[in-house]
N, C-alpha and C. Protein backbone atom coordinates (compact mmCIF):
# COMPACT_ATOMS: atom_id res chain seq x y z
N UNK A 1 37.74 22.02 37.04
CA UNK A 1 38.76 22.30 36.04
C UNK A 1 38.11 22.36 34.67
N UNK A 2 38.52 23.37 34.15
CA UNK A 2 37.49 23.58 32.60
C UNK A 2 38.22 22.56 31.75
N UNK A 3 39.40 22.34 31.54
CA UNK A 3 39.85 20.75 30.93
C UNK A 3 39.07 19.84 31.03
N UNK A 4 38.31 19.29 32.04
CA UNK A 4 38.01 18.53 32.40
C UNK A 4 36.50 18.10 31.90
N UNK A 5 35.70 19.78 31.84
CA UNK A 5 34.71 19.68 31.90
C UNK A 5 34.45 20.41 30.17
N UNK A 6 35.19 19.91 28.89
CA UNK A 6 35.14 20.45 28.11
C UNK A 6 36.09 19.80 27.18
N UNK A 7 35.94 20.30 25.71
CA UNK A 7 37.28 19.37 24.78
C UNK A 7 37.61 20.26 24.75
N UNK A 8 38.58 21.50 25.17
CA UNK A 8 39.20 22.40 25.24
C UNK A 8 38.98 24.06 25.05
N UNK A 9 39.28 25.33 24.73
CA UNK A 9 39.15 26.12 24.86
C UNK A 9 39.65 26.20 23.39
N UNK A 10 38.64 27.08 22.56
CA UNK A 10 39.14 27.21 21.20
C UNK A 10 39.85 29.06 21.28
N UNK A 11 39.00 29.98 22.20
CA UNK A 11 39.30 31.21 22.30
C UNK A 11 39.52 31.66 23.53
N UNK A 12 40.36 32.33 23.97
CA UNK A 12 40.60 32.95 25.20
C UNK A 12 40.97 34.36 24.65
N UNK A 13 39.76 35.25 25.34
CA UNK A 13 39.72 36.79 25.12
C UNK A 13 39.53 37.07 26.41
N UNK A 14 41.10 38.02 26.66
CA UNK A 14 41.38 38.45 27.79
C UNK A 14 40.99 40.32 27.33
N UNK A 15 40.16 40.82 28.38
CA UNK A 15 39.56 41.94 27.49
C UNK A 15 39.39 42.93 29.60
N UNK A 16 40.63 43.45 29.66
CA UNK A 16 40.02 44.13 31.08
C UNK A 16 40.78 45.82 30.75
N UNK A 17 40.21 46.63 31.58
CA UNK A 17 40.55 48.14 31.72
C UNK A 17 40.25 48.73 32.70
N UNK A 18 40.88 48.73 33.64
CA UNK A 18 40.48 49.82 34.88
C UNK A 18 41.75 51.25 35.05
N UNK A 19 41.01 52.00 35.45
CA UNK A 19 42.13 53.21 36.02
C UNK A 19 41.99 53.73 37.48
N UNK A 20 42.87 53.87 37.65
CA UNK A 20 42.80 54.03 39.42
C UNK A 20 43.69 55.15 39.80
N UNK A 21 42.96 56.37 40.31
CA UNK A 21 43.89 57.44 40.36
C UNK A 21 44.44 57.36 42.03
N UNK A 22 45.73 58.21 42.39
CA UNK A 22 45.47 58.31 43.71
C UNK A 22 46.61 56.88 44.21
N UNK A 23 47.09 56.70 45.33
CA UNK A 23 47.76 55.76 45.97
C UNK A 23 46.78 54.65 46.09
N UNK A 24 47.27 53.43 44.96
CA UNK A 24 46.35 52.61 44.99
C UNK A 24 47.00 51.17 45.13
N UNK A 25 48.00 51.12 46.04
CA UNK A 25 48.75 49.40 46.00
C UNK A 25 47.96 48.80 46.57
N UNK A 26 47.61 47.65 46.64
CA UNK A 26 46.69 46.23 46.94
C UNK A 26 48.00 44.95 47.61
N UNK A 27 47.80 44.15 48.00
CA UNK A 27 48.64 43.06 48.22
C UNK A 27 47.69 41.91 47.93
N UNK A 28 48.40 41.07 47.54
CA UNK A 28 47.89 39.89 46.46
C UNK A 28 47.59 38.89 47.81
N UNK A 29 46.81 37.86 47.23
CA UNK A 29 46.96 37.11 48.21
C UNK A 29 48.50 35.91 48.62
N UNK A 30 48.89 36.32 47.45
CA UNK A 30 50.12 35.54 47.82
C UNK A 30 51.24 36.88 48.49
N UNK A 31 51.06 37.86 49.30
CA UNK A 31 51.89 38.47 49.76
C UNK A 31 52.70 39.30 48.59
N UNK A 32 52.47 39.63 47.43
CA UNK A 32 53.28 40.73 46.74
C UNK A 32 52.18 42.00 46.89
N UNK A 33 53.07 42.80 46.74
CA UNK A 33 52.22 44.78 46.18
C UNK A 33 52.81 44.67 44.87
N UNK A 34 51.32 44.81 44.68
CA UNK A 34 51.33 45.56 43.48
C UNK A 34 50.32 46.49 42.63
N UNK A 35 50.55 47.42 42.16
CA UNK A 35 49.16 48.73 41.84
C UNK A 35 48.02 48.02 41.09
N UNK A 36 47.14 48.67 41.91
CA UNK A 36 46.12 48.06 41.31
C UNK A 36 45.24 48.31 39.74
N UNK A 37 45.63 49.06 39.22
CA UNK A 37 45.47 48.78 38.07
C UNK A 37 46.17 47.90 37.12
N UNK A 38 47.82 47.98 37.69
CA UNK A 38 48.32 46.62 36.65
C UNK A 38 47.57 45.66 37.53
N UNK A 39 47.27 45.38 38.12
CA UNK A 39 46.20 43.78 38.58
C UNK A 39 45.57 43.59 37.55
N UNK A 40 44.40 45.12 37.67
CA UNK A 40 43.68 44.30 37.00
C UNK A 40 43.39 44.02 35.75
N UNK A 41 44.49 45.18 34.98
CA UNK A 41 44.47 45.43 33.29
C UNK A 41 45.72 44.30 33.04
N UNK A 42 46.84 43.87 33.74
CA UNK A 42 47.25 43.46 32.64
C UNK A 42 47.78 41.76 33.87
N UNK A 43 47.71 42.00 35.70
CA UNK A 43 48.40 40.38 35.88
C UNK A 43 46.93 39.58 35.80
N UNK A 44 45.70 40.09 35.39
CA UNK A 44 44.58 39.12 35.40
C UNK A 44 44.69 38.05 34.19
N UNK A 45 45.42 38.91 32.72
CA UNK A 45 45.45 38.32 31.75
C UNK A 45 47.06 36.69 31.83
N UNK A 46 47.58 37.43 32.79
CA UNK A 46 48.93 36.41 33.17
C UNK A 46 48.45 35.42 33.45
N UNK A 47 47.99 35.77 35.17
CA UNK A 47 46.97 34.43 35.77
C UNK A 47 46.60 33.17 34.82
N UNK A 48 45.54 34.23 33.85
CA UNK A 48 44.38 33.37 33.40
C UNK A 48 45.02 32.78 32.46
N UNK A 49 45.53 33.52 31.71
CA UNK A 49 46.20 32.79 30.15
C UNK A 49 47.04 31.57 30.45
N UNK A 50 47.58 31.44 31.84
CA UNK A 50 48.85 30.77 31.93
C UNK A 50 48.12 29.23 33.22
N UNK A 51 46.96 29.69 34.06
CA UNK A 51 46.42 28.81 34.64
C UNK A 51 45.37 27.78 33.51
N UNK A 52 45.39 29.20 32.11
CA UNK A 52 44.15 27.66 31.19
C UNK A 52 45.13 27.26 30.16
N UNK A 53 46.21 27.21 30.00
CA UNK A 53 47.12 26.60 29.15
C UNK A 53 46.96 25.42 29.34
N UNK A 54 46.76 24.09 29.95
CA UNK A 54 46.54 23.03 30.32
C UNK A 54 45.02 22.71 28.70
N UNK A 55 44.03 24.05 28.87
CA UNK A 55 42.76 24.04 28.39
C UNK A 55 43.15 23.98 26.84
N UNK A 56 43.98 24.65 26.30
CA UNK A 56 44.14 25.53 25.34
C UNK A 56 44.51 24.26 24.14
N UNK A 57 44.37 24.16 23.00
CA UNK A 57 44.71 23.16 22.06
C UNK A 57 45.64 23.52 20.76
N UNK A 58 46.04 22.75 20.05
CA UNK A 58 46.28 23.28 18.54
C UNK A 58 45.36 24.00 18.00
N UNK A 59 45.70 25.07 17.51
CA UNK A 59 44.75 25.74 16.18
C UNK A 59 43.94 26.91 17.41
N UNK A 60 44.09 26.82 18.80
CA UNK A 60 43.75 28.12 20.03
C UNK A 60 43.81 29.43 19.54
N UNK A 61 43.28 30.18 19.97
CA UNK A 61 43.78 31.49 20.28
C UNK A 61 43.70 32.19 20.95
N UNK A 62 44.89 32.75 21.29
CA UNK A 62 44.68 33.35 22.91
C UNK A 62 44.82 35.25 22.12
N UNK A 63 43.69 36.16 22.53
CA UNK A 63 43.84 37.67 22.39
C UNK A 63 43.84 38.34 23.11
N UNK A 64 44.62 39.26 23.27
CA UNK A 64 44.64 39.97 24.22
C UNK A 64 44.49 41.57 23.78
N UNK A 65 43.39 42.00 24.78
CA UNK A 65 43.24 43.67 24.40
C UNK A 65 43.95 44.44 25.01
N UNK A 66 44.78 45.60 23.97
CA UNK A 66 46.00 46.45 24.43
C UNK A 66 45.30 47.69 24.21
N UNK A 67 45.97 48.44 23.72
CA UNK A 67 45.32 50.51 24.13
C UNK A 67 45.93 51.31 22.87
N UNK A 68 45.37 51.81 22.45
CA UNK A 68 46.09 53.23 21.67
C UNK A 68 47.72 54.36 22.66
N UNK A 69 47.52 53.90 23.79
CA UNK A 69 48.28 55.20 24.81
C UNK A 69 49.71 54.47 24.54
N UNK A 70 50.28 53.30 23.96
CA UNK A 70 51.19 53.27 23.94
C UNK A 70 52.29 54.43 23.71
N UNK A 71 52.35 55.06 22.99
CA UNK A 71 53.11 56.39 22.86
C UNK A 71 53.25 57.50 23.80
N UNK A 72 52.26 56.83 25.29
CA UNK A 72 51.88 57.91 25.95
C UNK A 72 53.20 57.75 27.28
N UNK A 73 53.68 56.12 27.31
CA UNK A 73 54.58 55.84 28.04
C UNK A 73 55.49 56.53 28.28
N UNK A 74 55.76 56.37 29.71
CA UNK A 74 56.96 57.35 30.16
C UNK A 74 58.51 56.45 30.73
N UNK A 75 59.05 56.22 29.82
CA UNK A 75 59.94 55.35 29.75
C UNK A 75 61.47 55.27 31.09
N UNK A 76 61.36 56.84 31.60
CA UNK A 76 61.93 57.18 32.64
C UNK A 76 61.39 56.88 33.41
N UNK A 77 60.37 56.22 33.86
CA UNK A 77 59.60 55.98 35.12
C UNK A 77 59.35 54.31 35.29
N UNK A 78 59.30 53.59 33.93
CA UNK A 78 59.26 52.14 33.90
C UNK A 78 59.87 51.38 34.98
N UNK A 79 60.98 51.64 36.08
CA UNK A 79 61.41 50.90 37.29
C UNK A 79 60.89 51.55 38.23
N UNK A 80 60.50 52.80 38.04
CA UNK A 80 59.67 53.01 39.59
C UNK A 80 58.51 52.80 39.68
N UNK A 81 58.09 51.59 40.26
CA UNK A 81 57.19 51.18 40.75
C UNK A 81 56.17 51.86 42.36
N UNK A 82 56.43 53.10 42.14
CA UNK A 82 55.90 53.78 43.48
C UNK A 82 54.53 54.59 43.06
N UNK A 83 53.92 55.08 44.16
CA UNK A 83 52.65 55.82 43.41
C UNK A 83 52.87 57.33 43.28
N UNK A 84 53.79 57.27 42.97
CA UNK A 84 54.05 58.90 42.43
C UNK A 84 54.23 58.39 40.62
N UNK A 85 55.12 57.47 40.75
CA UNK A 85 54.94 57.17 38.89
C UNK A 85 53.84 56.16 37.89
N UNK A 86 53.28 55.74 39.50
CA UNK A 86 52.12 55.29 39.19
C UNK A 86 50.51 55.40 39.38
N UNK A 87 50.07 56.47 38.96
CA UNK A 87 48.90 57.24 39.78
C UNK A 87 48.43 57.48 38.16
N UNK A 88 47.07 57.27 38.24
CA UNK A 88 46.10 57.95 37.21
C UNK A 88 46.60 57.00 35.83
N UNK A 89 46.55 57.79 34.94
CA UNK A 89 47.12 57.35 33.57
C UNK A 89 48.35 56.83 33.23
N UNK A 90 49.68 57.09 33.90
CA UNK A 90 50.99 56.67 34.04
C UNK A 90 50.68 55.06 34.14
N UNK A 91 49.76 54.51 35.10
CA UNK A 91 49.78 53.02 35.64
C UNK A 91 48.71 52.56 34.85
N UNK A 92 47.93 53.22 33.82
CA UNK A 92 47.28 52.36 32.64
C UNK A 92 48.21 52.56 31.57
N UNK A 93 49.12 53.57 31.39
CA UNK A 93 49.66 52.95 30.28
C UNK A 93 50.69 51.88 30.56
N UNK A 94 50.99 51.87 31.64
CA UNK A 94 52.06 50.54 31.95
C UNK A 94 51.57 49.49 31.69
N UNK A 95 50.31 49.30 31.87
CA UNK A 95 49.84 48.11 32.41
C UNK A 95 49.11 47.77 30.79
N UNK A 96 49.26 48.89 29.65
CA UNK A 96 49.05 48.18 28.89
C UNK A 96 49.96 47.62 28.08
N UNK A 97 51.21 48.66 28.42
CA UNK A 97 52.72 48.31 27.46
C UNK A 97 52.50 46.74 28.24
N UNK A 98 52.45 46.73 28.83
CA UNK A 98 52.83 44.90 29.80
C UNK A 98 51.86 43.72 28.80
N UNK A 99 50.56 44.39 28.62
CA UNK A 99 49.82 43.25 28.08
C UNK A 99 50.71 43.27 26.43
N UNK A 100 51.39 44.33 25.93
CA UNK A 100 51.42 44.20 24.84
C UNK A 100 52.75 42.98 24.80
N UNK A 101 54.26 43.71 25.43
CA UNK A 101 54.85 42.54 26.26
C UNK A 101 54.63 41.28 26.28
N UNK A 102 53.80 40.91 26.99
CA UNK A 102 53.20 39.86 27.27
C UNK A 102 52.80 38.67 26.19
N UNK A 103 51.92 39.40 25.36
CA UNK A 103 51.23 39.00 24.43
C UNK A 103 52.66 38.42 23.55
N UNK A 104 53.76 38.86 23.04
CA UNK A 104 54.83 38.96 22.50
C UNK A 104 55.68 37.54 23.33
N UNK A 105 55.50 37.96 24.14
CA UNK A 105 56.33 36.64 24.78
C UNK A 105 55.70 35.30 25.18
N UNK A 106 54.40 35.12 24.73
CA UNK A 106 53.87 34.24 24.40
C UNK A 106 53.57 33.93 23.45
N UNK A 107 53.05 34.63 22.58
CA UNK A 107 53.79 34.20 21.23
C UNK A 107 54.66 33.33 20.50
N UNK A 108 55.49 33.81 21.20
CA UNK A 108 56.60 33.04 20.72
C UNK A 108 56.92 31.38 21.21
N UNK A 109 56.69 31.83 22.37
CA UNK A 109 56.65 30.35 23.33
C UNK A 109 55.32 29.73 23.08
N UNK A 110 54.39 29.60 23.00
CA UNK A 110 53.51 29.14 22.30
C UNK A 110 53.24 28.57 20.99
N UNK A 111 54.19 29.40 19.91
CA UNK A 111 53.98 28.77 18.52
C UNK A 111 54.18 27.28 18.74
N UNK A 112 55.14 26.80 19.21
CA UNK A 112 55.33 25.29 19.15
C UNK A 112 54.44 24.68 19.41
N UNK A 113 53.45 24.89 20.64
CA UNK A 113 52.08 24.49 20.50
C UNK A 113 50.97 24.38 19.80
N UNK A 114 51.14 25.37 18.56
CA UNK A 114 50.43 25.21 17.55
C UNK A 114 49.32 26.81 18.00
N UNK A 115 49.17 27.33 19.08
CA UNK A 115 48.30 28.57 20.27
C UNK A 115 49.13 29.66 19.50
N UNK A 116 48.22 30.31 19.17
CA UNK A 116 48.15 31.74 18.10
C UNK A 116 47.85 32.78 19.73
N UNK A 117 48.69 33.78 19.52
CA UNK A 117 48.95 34.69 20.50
C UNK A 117 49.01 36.37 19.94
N UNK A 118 47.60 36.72 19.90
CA UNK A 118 47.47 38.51 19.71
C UNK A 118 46.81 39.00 20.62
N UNK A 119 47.83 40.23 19.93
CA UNK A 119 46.91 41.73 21.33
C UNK A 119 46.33 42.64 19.66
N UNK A 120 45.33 43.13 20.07
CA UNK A 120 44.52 44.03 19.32
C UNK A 120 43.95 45.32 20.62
N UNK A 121 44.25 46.71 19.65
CA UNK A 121 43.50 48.07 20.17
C UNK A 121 42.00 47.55 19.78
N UNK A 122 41.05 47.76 20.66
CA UNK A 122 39.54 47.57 19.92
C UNK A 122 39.27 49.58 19.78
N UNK A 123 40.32 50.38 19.94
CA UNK A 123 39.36 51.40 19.53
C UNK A 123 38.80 51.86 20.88
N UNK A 124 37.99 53.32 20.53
CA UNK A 124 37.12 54.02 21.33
C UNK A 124 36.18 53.24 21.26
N UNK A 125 35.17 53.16 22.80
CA UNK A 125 34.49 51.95 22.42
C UNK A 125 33.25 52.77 23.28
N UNK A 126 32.44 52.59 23.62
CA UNK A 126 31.39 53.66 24.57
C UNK A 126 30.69 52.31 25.97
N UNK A 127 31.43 52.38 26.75
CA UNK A 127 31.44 51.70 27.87
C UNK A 127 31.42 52.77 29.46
N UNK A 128 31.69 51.91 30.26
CA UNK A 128 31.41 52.42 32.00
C UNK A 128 33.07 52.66 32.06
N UNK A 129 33.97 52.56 31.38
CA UNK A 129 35.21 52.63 31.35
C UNK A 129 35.77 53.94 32.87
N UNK A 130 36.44 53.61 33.91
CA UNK A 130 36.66 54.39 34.44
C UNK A 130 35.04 55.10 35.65
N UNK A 131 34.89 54.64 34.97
CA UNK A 131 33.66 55.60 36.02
C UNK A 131 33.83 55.70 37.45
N UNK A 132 33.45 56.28 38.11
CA UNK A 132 34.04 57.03 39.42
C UNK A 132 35.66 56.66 39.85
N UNK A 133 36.63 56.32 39.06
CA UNK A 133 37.91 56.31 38.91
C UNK A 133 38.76 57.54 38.79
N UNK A 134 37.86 58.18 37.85
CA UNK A 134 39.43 59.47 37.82
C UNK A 134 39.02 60.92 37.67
N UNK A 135 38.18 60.89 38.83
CA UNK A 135 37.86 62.26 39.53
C UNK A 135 37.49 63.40 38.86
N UNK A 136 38.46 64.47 38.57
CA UNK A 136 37.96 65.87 37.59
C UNK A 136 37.95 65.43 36.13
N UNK A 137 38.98 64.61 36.30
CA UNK A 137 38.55 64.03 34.54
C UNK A 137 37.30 63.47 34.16
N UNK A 138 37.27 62.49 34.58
CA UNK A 138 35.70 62.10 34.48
C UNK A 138 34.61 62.47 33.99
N UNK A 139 34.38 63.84 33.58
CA UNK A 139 33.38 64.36 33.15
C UNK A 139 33.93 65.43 31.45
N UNK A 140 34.87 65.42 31.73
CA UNK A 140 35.39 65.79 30.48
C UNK A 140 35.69 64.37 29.18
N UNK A 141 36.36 62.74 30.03
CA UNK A 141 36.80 62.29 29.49
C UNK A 141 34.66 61.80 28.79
N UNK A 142 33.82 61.74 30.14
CA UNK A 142 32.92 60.86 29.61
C UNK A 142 32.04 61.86 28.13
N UNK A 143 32.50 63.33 27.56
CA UNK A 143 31.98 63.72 26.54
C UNK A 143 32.77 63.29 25.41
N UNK A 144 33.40 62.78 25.34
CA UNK A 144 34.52 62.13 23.43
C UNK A 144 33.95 61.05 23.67
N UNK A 145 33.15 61.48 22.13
CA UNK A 145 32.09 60.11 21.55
C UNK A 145 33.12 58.90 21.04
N UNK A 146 32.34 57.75 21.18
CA UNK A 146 33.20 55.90 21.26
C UNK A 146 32.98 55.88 19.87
């Protein structure tokens, strides 16, 4: 237990991005489906943020990295959870509206703790982002300089 083995956690930077084109549901080990890119862009940051709260102290901060594509959301599709509305880019921008969400609703529930709660865009950044993930794109997306 990092509590245990530490006087607490001063920063928690939750920082993930994957895209996953194509029919991509996973089942958790606790028996839910769910697409695998919200796994891993935005319930990794749930998990973690909420299993090291125990860690976390006055004066914390918990950040979380969100996306520029917010605007890209497709707001008619937000309850269908199937891989027709969730395939390719549709299920990263969900999964980042969620961290932004997220970030917001901890926030709030957190202030009383004294745990400072942001999401920040870091920007074009020049990483492995996607790589063998999203097929014909892929080679167009990897020429726009970070």
């Amino acid at each position: 237990m990092i509590s245990a083995e530490t006087n607490g956690i001063d920063v928690l930077l939750n920082n993930a991005g994957a895209i996953f084109d194509g029919p991509q549901f996973v089942t958790t080990p606790t028996g839910h489906s769910t697409h695998k890119t919200l796994a891993v862009n935005h319930l990794g940051y749930y998990v973690l943020a909420l299993s090291l709260k125990p860690a976390l102290k006055r004066g914390s901060r918990v950040i979380n990295t969100g996306s520029f594509v917010l605007p890209y959301v497709n707001w008619d599709t937000m309850s269908q959870l199937d891989d027709q509305a969730l395939r390719g880019f549709p299920a990263y921008y969900h999964s980042k509206l969620c961290n932004v969400l997220f970030t917001r609703s901890l926030a709030e529930r957190w202030e009383v703790d004294g745990i400072s709660v942001n999401c920040v865009d870091p920007g074009m950044v020049a990483t492995n982002f996607g790589v063998g993930q999203m097929g014909w794109l892929e080679p167009i997306l990897g020429r726009i300089p970070a």
